[in-house]
C-alpha atoms as a PDB file:
ATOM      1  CA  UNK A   1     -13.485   5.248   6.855  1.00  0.00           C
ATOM      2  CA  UNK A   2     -13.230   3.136   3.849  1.00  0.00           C
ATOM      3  CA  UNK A   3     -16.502   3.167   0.932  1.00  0.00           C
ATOM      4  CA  UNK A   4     -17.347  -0.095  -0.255  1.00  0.00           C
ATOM      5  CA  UNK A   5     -17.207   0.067  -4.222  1.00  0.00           C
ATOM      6  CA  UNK A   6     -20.852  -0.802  -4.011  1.00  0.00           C
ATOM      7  CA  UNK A   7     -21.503   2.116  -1.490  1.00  0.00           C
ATOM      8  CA  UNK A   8     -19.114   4.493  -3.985  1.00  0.00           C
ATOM      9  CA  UNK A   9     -21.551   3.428  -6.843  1.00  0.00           C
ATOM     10  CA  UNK A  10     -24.590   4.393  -5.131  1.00  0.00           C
ATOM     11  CA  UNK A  11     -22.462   7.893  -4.548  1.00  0.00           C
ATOM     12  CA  UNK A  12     -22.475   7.621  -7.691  1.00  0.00           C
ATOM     13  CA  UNK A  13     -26.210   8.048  -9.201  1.00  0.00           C
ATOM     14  CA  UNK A  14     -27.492  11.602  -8.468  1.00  0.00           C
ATOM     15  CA  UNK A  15     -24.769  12.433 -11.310  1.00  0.00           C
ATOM     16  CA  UNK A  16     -25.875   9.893 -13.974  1.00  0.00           C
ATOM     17  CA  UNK A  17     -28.178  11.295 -16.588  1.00  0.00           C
ATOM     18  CA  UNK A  18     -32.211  11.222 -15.660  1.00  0.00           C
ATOM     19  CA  UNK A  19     -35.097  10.219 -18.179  1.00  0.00           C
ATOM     20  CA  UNK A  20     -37.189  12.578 -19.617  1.00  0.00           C
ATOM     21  CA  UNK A  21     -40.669  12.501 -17.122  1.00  0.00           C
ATOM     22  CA  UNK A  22     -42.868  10.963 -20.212  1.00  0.00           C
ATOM     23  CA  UNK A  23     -45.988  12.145 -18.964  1.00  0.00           C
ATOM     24  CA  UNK A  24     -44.178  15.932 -18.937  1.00  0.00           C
ATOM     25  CA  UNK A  25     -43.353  15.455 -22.884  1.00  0.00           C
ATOM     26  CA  UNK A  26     -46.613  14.807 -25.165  1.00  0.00           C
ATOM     27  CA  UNK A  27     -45.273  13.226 -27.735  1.00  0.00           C
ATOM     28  CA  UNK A  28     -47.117  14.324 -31.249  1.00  0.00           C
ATOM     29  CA  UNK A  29     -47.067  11.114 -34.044  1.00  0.00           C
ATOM     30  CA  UNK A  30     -49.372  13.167 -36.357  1.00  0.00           C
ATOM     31  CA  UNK A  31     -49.104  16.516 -37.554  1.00  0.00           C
ATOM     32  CA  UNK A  32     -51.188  18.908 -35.739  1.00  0.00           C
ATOM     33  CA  UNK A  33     -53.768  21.310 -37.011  1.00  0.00           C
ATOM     34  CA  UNK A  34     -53.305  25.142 -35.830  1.00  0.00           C
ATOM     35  CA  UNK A  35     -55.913  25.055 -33.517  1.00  0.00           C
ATOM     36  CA  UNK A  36     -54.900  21.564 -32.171  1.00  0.00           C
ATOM     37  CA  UNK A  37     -51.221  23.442 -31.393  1.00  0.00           C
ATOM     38  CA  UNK A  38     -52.476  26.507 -30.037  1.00  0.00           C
ATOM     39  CA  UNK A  39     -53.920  24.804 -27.212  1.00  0.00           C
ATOM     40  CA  UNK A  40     -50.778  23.005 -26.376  1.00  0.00           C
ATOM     41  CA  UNK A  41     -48.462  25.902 -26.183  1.00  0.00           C
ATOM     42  CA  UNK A  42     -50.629  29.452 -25.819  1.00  0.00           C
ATOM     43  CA  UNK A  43     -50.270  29.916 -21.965  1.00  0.00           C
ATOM     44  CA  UNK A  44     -53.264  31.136 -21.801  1.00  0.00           C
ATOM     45  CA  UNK A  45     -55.322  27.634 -22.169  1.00  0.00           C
ATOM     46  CA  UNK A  46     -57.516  26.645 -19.845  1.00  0.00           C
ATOM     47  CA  UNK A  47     -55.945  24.768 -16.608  1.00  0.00           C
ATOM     48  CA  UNK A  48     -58.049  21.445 -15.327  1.00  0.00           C
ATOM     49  CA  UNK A  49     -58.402  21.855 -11.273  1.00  0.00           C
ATOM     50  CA  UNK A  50     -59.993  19.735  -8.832  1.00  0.00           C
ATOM     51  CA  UNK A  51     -62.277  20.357  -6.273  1.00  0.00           C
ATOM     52  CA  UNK A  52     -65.320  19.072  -3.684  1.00  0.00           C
ATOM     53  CA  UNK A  53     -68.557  19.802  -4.157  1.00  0.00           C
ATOM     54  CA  UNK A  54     -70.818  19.291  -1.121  1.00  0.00           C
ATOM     55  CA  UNK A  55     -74.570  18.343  -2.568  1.00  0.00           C
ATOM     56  CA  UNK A  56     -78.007  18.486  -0.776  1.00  0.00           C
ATOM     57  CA  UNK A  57     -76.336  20.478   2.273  1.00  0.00           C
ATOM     58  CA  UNK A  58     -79.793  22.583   3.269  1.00  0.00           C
ATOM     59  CA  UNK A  59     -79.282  25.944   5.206  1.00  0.00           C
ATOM     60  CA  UNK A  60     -79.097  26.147   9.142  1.00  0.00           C
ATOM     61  CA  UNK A  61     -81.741  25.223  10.825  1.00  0.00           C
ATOM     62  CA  UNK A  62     -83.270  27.326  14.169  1.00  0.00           C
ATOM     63  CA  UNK A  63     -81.794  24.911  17.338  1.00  0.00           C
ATOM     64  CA  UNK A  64     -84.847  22.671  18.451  1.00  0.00           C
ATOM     65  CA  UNK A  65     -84.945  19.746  20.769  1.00  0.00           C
ATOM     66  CA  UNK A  66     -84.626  16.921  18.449  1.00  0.00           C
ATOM     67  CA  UNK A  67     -85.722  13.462  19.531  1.00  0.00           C
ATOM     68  CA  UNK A  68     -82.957  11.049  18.708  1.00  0.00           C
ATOM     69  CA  UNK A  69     -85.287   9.423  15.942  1.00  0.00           C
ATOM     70  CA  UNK A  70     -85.590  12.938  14.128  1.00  0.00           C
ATOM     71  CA  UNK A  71     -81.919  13.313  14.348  1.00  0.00           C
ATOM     72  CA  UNK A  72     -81.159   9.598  12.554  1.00  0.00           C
ATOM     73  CA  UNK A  73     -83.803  10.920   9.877  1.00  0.00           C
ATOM     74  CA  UNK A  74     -82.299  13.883   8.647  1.00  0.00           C
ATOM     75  CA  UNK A  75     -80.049  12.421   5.622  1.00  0.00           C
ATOM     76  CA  UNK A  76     -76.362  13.288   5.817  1.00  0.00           C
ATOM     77  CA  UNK A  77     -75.008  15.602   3.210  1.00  0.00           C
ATOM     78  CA  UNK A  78     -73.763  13.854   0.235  1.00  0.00           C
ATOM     79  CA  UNK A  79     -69.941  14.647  -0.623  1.00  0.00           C
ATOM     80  CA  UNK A  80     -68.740  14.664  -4.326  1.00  0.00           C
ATOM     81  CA  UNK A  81     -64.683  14.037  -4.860  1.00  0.00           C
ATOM     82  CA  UNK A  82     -64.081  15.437  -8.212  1.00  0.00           C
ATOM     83  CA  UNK A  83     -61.541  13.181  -9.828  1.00  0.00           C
ATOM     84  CA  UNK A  84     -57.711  15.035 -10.077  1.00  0.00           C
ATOM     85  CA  UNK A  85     -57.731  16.126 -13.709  1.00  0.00           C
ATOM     86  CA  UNK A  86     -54.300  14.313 -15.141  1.00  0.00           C
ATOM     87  CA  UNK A  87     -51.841  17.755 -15.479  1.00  0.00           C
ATOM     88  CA  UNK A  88     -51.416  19.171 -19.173  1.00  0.00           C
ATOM     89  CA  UNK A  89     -47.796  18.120 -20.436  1.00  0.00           C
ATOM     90  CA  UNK A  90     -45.549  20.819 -19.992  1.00  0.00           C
ATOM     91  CA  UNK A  91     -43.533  20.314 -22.983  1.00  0.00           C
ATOM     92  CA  UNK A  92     -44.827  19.164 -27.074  1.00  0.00           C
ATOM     93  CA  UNK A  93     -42.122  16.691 -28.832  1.00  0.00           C
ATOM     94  CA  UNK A  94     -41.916  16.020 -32.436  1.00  0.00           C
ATOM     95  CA  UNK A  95     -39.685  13.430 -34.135  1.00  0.00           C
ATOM     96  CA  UNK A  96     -38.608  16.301 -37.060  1.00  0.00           C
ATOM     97  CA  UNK A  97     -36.699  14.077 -39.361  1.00  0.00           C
ATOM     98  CA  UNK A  98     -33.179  14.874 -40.168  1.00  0.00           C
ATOM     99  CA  UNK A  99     -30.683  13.221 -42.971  1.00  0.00           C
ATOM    100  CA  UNK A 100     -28.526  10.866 -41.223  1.00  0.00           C
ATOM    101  CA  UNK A 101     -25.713  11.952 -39.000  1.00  0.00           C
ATOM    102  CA  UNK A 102     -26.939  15.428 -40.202  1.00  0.00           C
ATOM    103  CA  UNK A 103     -28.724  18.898 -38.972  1.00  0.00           C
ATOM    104  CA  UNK A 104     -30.298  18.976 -42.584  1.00  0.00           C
ATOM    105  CA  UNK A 105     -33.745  19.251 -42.262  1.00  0.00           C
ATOM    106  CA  UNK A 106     -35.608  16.885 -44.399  1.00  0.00           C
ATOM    107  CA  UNK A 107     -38.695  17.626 -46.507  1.00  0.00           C
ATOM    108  CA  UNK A 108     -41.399  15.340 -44.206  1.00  0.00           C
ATOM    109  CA  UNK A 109     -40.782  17.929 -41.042  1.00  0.00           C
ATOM    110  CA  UNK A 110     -41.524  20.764 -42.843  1.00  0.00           C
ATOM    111  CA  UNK A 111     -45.609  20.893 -42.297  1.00  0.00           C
ATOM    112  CA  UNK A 112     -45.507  20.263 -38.283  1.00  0.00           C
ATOM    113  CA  UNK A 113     -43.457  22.897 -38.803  1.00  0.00           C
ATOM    114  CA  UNK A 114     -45.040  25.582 -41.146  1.00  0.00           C
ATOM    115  CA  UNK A 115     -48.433  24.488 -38.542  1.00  0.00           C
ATOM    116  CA  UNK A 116     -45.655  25.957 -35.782  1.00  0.00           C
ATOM    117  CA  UNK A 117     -44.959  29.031 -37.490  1.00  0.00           C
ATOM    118  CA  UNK A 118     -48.408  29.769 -37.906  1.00  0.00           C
ATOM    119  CA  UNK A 119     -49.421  29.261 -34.407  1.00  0.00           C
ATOM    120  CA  UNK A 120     -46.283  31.767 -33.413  1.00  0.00           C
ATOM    121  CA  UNK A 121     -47.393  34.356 -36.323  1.00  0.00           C
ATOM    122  CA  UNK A 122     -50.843  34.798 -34.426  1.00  0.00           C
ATOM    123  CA  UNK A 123     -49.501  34.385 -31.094  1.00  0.00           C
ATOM    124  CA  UNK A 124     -46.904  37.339 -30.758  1.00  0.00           C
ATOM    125  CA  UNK A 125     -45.714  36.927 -27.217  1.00  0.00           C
ATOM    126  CA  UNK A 126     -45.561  33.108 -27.664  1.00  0.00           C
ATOM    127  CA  UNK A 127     -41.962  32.150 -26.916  1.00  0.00           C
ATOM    128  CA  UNK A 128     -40.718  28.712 -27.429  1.00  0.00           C
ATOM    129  CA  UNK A 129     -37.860  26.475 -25.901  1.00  0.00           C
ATOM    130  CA  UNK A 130     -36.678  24.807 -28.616  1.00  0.00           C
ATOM    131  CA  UNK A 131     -34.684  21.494 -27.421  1.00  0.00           C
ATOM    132  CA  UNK A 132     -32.844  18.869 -29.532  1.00  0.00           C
ATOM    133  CA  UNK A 133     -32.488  15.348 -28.199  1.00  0.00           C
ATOM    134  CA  UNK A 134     -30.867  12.230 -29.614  1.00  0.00           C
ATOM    135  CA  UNK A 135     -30.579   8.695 -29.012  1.00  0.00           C
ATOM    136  CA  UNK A 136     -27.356   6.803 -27.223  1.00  0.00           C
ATOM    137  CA  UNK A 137     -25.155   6.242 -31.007  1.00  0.00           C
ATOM    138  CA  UNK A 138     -22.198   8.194 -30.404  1.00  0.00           C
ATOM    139  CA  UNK A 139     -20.332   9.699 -27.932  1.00  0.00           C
ATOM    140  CA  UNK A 140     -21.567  12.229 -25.354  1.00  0.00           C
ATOM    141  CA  UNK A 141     -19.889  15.486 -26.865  1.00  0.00           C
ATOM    142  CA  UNK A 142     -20.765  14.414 -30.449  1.00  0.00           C
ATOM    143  CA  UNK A 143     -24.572  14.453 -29.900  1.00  0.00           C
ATOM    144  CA  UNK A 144     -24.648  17.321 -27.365  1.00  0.00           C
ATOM    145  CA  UNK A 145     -23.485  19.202 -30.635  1.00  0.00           C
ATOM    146  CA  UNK A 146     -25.410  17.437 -32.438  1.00  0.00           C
ATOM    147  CA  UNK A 147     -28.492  17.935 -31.207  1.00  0.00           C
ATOM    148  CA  UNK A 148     -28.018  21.610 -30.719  1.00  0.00           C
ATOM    149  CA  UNK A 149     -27.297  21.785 -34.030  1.00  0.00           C
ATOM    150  CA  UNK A 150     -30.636  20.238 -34.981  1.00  0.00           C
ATOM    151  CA  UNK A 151     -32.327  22.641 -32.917  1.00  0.00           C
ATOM    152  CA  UNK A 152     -30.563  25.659 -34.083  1.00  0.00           C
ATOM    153  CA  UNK A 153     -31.970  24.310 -37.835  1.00  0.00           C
ATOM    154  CA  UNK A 154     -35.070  24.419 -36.608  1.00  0.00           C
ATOM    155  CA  UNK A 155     -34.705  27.752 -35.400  1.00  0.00           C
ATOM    156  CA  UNK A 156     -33.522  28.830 -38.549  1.00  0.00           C
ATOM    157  CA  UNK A 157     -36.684  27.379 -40.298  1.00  0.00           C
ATOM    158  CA  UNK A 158     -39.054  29.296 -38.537  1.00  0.00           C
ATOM    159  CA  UNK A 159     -37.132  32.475 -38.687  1.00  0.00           C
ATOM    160  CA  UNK A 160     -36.300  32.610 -42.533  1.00  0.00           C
ATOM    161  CA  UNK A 161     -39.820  31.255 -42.908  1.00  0.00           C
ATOM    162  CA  UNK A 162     -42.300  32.174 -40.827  1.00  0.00           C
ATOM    163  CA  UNK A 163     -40.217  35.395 -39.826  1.00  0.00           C
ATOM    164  CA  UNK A 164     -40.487  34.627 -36.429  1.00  0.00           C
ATOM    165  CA  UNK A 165     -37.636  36.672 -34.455  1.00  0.00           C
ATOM    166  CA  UNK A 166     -34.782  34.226 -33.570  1.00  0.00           C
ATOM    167  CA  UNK A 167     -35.216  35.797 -29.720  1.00  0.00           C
ATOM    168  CA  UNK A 168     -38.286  34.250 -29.206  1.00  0.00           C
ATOM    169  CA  UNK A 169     -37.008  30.746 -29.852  1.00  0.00           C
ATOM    170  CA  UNK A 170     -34.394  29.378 -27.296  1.00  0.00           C
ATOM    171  CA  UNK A 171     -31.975  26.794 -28.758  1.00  0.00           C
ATOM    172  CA  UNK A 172     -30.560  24.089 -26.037  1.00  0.00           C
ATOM    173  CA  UNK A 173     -28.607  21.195 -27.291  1.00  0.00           C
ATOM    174  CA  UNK A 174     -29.601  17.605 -24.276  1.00  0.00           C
ATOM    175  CA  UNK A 175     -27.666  15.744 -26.262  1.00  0.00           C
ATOM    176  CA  UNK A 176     -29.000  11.944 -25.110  1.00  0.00           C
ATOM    177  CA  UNK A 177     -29.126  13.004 -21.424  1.00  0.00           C
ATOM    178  CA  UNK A 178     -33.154  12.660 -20.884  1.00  0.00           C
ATOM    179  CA  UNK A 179     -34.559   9.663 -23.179  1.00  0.00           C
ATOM    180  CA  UNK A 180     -37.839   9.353 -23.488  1.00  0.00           C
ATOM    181  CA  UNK A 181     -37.982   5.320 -23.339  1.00  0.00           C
ATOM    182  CA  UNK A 182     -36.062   3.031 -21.300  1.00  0.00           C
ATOM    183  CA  UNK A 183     -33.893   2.114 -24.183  1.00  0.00           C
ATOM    184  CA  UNK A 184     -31.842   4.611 -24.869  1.00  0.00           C
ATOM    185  CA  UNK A 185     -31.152   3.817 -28.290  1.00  0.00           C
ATOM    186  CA  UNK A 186     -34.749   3.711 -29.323  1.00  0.00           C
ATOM    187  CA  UNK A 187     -36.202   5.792 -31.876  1.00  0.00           C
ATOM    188  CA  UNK A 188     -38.422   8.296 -29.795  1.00  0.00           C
ATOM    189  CA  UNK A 189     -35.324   9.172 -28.751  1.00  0.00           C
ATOM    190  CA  UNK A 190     -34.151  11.319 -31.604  1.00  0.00           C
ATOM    191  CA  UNK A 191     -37.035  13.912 -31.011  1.00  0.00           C
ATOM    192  CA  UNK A 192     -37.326  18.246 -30.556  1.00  0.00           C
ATOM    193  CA  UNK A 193     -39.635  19.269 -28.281  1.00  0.00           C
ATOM    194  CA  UNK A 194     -41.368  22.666 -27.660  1.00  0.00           C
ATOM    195  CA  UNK A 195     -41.562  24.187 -24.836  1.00  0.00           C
ATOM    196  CA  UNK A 196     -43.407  27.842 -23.692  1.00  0.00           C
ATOM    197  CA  UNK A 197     -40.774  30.609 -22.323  1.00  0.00           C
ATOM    198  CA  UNK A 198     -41.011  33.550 -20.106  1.00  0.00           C
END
């Protein structure tokens, strides 16, 4: 049987590079305090869940002949939906600036970062994902490396630094395979994100 090009294409798709789920990635424009940090990466924060609370249910009655008057009388108990609490992002991004076709970390990154390292100093068993993303300039090969090179700076920071043990930061290099924004040569783009481990 013979695939229409069009069919082939649709093949295709599964194999293309996916966005970034954007409500998965809180994106941070500010930097952070401590505390403000801690409670987007400690695992131990408090999860929002849902639930139904029944109100003005009384307890069993003894079985009686009701008249069908009594019985329209007796007020129905009144159900509560909670609303579904919107899930906590999963992952923290950052736009930590870099010079230009570079893994140099400039100056203006380093206090989201030193605000890092001191969330990971008091948090011991805290273990971060550290990923590297960039926008569409470039080929694909040039800013897989690229980006994991940015990462593994990063990295580097917090372990010269903040003496955090290079083990409990994972470097991975996406290259511009998950963009954040339906252009993928927009800024928010060129980001790291954060991400808790183990």
């Amino acid at each position: 049987m013979r695939i229409k090009p069009f069919a082939a294409l649709l093949l295709a798709i599964p194999a293309l590079p996916g966005f970034a789920r954007a409500d998965d990635v809180l994106m941070l424009d500010h930097t952070p305090s401590v505390d403000e940090l801690r409670s987007y990466l400690t695992p131990e924060r408090p999860r929002r869940t849902r639930g139904i609370e029944i109100v003005g249910q009384a307890a069993p009655q003894p079985a009686m002949a009701a008249t069908p008057a009594a019985a329209i009388s007796q007020p129905a108990p009144e159900v509560k939906s909670a609303e579904p609490a919107a899930a906590a992002p999963t992952t923290i991004g950052y736009r930590v600036p870099f010079a230009y076709n570079s893994a140099e970390l400039l100056p203006e990154g380093r206090p989201f970062l030193d605000q890092l390292g001191q969330v990971m100093q008091s948090e011991p068993a805290l273990a971060l994902a550290v990923e590297g993303h960039t926008d569409a300039h470039g080929g694909d090969a040039y800013n897989m490396t690229l980006s994991q090179r940015r990462a593994k700076a990063v990295q580097g920071y917090l372990s010269s630094v903040w003496h955090i043990a290079p083990a409990r930061l994972t470097v991975i290099g996406k290259g511009k395979t998950e963009p954040l924004s339906a252009d993928p040569f927009a800024a928010e783009n060129r980001r790291v994100q954060f991400r808790p481990v183990g």
